[in-house]
PDB file of N, CA and C in Angstrom:
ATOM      1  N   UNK A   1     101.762  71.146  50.339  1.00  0.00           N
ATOM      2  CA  UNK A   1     102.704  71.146  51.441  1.00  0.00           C
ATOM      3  C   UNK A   1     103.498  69.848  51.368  1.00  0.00           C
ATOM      4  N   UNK A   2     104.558  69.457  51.717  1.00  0.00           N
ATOM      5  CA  UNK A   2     105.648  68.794  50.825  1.00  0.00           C
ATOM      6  C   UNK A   2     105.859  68.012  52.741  1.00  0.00           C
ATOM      7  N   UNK A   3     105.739  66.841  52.873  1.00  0.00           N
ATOM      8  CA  UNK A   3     106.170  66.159  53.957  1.00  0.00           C
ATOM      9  C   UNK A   3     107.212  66.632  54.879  1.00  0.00           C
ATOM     10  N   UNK A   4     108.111  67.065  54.461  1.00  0.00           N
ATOM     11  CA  UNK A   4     108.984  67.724  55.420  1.00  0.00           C
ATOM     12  C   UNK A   4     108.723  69.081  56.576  1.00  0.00           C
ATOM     13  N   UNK A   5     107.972  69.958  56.058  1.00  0.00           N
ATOM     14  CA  UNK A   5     107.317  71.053  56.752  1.00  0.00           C
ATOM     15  C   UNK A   5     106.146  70.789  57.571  1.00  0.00           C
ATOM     16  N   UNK A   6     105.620  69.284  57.693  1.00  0.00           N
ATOM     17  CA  UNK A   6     104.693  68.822  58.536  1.00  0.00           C
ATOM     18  C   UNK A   6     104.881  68.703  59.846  1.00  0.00           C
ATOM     19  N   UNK A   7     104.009  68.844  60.903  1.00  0.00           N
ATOM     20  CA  UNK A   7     104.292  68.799  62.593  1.00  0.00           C
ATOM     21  C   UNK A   7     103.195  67.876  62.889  1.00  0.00           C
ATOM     22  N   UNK A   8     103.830  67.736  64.520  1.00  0.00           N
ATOM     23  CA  UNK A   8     102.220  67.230  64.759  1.00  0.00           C
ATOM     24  C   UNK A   8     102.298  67.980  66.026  1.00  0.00           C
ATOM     25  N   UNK A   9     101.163  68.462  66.549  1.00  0.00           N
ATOM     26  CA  UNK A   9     101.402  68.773  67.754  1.00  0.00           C
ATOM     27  C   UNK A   9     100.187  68.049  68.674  1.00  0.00           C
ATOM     28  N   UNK A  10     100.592  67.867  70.333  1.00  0.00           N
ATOM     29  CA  UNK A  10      99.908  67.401  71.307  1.00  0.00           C
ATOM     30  C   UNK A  10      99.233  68.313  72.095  1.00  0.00           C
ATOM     31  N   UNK A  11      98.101  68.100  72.552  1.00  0.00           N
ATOM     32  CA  UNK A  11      98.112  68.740  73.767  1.00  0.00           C
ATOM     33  C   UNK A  11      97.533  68.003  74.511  1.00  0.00           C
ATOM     34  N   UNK A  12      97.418  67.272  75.977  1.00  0.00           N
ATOM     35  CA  UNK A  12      97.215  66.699  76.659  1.00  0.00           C
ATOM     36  C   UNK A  12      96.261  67.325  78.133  1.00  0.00           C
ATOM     37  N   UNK A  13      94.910  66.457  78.420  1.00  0.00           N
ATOM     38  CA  UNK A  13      94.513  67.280  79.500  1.00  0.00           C
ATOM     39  C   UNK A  13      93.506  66.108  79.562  1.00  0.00           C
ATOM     40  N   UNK A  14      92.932  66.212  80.745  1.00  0.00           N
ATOM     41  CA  UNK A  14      91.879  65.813  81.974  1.00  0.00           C
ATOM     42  C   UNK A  14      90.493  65.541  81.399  1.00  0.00           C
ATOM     43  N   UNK A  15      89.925  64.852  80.934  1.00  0.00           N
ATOM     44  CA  UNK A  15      88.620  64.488  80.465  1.00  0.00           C
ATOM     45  C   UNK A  15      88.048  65.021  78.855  1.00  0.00           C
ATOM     46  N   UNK A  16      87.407  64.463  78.335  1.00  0.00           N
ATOM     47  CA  UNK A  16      86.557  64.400  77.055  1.00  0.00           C
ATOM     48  C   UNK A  16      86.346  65.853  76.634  1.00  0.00           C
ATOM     49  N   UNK A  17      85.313  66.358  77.564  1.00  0.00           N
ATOM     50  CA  UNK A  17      84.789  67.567  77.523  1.00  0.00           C
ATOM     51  C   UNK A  17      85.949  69.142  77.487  1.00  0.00           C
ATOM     52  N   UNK A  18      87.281  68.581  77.655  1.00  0.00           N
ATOM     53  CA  UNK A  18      88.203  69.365  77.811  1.00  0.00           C
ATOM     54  C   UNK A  18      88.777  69.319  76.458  1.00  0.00           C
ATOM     55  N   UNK A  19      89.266  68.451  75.894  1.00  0.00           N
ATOM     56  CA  UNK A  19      89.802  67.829  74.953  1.00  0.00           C
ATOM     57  C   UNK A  19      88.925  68.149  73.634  1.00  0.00           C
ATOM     58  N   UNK A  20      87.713  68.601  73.830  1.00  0.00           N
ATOM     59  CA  UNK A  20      86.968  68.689  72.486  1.00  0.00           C
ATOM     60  C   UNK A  20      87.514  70.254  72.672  1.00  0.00           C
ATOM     61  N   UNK A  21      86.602  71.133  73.649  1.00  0.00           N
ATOM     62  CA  UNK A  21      87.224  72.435  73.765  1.00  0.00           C
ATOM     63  C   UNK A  21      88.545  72.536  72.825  1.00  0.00           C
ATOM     64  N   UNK A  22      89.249  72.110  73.734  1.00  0.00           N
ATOM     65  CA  UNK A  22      90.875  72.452  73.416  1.00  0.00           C
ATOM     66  C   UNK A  22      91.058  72.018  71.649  1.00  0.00           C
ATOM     67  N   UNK A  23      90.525  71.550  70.805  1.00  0.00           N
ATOM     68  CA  UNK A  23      90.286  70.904  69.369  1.00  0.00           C
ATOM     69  C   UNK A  23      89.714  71.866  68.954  1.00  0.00           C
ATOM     70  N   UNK A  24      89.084  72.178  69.352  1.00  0.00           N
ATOM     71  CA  UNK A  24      87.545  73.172  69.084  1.00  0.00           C
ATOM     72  C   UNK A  24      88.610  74.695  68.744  1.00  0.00           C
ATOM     73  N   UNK A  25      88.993  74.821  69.588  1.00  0.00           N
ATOM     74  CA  UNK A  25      89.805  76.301  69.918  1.00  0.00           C
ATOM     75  C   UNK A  25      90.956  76.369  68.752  1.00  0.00           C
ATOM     76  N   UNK A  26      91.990  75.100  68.684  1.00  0.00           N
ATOM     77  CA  UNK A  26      92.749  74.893  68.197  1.00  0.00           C
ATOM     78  C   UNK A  26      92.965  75.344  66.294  1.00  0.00           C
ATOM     79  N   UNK A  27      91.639  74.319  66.061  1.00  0.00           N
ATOM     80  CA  UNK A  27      90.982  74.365  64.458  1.00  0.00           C
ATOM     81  C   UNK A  27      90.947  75.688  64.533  1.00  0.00           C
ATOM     82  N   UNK A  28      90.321  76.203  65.083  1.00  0.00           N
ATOM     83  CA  UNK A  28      89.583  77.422  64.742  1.00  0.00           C
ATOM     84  C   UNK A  28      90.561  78.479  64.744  1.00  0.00           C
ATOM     85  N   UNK A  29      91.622  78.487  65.250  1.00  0.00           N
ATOM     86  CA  UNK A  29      93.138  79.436  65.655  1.00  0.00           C
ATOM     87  C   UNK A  29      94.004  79.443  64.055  1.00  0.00           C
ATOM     88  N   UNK A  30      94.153  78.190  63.832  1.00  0.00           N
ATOM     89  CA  UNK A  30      94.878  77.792  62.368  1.00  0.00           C
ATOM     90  C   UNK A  30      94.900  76.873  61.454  1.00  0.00           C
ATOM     91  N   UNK A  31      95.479  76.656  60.373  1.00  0.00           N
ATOM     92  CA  UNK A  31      95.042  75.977  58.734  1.00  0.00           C
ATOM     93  C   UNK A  31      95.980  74.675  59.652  1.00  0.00           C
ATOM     94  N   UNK A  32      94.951  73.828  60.168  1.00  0.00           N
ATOM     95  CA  UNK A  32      95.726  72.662  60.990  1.00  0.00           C
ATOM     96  C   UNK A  32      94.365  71.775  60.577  1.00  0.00           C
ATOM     97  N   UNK A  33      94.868  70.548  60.717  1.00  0.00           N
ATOM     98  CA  UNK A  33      94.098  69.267  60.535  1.00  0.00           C
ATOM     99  C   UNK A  33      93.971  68.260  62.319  1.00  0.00           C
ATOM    100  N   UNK A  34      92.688  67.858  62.385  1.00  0.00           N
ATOM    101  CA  UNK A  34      92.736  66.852  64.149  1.00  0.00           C
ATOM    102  C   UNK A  34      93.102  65.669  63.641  1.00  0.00           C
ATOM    103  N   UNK A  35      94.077  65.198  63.878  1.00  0.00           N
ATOM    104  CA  UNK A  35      94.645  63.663  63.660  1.00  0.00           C
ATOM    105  C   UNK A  35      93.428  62.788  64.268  1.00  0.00           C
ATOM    106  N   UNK A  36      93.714  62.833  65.386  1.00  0.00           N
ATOM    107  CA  UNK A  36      92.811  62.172  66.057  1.00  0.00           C
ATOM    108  C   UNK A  36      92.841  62.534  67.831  1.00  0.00           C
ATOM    109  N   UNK A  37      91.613  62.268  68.512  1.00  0.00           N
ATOM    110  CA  UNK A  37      91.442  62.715  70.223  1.00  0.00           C
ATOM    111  C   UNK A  37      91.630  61.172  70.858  1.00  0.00           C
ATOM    112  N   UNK A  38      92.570  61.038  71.723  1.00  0.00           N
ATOM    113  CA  UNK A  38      93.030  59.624  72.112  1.00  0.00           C
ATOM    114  C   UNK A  38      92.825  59.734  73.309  1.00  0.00           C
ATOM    115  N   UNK A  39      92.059  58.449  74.053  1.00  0.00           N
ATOM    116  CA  UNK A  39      92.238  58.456  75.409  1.00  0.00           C
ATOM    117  C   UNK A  39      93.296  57.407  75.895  1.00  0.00           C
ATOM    118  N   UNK A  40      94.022  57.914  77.011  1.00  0.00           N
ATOM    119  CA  UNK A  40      95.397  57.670  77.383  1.00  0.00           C
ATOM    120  C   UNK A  40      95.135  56.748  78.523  1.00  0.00           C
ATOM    121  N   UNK A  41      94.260  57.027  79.207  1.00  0.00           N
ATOM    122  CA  UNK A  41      93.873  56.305  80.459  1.00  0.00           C
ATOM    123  C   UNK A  41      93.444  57.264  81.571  1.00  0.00           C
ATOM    124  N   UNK A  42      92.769  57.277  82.621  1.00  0.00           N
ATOM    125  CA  UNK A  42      92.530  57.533  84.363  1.00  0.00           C
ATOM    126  C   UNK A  42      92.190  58.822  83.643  1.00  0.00           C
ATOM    127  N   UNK A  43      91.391  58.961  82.475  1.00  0.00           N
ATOM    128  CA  UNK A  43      90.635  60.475  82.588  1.00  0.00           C
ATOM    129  C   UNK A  43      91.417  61.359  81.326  1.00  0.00           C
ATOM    130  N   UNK A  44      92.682  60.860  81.079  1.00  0.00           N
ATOM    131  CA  UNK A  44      93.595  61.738  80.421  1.00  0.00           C
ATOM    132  C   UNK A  44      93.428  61.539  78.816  1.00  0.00           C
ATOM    133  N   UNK A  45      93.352  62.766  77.844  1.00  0.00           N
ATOM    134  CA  UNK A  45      92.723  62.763  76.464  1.00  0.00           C
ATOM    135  C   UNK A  45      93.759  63.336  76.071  1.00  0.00           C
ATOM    136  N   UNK A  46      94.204  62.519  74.802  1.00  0.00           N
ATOM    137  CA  UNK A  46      95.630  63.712  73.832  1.00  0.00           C
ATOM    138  C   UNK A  46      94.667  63.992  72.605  1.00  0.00           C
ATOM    139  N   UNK A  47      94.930  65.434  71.943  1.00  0.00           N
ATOM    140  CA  UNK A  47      94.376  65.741  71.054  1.00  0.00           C
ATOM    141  C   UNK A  47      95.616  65.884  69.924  1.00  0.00           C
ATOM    142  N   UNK A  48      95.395  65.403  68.596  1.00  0.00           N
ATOM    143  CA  UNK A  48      96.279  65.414  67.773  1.00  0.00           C
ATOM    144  C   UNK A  48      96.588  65.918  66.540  1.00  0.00           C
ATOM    145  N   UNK A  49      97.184  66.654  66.635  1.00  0.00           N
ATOM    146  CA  UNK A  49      97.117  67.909  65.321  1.00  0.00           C
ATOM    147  C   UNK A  49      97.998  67.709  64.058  1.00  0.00           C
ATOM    148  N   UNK A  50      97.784  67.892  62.590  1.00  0.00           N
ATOM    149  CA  UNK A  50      98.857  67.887  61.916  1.00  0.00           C
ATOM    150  C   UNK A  50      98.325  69.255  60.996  1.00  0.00           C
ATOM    151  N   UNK A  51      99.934  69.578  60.759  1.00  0.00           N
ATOM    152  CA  UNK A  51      99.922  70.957  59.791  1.00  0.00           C
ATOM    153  C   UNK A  51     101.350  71.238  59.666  1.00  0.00           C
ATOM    154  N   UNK A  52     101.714  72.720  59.109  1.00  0.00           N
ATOM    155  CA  UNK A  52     102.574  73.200  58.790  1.00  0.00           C
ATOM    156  C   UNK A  52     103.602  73.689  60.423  1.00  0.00           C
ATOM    157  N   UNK A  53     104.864  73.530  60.688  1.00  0.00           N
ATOM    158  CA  UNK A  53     104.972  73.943  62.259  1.00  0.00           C
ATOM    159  C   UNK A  53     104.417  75.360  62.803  1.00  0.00           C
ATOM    160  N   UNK A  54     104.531  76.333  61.755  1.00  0.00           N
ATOM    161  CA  UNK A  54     104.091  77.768  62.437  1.00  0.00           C
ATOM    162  C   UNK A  54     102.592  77.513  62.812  1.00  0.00           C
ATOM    163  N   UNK A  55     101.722  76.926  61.470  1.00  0.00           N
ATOM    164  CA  UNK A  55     100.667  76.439  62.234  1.00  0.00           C
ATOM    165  C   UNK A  55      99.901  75.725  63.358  1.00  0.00           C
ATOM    166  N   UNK A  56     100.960  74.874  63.695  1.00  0.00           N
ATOM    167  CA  UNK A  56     101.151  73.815  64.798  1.00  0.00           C
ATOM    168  C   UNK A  56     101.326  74.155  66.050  1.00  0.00           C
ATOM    169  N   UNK A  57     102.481  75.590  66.132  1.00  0.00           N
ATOM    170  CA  UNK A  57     102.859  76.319  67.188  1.00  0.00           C
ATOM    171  C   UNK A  57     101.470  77.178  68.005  1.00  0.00           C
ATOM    172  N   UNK A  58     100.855  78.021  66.780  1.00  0.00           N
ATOM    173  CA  UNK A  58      99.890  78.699  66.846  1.00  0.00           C
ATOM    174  C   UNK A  58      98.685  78.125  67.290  1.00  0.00           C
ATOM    175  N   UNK A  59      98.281  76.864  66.695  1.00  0.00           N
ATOM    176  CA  UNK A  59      96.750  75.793  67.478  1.00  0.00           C
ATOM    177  C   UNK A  59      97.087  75.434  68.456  1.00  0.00           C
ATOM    178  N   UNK A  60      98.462  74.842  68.556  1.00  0.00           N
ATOM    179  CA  UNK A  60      98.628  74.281  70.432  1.00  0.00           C
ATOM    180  C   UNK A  60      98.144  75.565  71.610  1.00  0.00           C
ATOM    181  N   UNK A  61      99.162  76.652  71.178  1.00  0.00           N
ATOM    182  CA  UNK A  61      98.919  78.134  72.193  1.00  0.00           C
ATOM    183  C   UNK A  61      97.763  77.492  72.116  1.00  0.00           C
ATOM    184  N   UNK A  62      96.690  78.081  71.639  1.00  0.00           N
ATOM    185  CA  UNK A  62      95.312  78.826  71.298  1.00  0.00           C
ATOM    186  C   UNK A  62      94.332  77.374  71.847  1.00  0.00           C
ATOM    187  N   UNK A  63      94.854  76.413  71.689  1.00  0.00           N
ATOM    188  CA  UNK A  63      94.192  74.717  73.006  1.00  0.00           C
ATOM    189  C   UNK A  63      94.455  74.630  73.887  1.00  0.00           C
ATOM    190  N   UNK A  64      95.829  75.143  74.196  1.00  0.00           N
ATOM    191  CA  UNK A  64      96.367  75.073  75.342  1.00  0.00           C
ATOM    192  C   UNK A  64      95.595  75.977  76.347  1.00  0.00           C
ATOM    193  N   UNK A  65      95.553  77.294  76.020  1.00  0.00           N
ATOM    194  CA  UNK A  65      94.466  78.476  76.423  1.00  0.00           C
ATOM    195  C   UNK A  65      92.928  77.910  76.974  1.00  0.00           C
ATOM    196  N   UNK A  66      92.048  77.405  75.800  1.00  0.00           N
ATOM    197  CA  UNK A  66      91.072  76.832  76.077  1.00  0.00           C
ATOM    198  C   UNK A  66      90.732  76.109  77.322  1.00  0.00           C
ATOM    199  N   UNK A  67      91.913  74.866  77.024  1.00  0.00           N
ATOM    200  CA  UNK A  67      91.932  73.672  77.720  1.00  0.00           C
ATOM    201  C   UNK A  67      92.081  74.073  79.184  1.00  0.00           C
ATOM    202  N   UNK A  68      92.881  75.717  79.371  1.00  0.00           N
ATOM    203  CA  UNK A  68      92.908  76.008  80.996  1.00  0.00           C
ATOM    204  C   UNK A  68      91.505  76.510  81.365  1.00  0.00           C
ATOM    205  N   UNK A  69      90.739  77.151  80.593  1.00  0.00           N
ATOM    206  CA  UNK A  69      90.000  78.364  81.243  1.00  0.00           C
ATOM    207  C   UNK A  69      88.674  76.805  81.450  1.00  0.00           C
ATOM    208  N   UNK A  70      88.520  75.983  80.699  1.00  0.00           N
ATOM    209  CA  UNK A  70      87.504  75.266  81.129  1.00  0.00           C
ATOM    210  C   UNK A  70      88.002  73.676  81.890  1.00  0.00           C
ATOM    211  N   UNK A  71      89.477  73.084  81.942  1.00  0.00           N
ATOM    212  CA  UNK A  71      89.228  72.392  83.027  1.00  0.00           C
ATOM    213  C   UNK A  71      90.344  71.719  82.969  1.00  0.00           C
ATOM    214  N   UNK A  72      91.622  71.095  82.986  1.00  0.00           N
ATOM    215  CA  UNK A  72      92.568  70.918  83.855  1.00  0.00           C
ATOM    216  C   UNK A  72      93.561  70.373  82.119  1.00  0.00           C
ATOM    217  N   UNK A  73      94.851  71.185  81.963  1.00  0.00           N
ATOM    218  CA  UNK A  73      95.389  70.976  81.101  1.00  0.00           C
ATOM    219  C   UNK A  73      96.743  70.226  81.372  1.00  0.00           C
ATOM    220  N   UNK A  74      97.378  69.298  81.132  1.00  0.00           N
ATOM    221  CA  UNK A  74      98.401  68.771  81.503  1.00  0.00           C
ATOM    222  C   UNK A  74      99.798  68.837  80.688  1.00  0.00           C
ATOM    223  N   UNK A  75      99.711  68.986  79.829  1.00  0.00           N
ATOM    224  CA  UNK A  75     100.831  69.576  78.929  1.00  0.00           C
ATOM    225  C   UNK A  75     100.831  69.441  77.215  1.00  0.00           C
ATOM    226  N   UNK A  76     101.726  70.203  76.970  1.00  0.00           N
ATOM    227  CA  UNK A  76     101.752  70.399  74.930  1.00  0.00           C
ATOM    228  C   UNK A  76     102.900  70.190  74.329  1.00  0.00           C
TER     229      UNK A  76
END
């Protein structure tokens, strides 16, 4: 995969335990890599994705999903 077709995508939400979920879900959705899970401050975790963009598009949905059904998602 050639640097130019690379993304990164975010998704942002409410504590640790959310943030793994939402990683958890993500990997498992598409051929994506976890940059890294960052804490932002007052509770708030960004999870950080790199891959191809269709792939990128597809793991955010599929964290984003996660990240609601188990506990407070703030944006992607």
């Amino acid at each position: 995969m050639n640097n130019s077709s690379r993304a990164l995508g975010l998704i942002e939400v409410i504590g640790y335990p959310t943030a793994v979920v939402a990683a958890d879900a993500a990997l498992k959705a598409s051929n994506v890599s976890l940059s890294t899970i960052s804490k932002v401050g007052s509770g708030i975790m960004t999870v950080q994705l790199v891959g191809d963009v269709a792939a990128i598009r597809s793991a955010v949905e599929a964290g984003a999903m996660a990240a609601k059904e188990v506990g407070t998602l703030r944006t992607t």
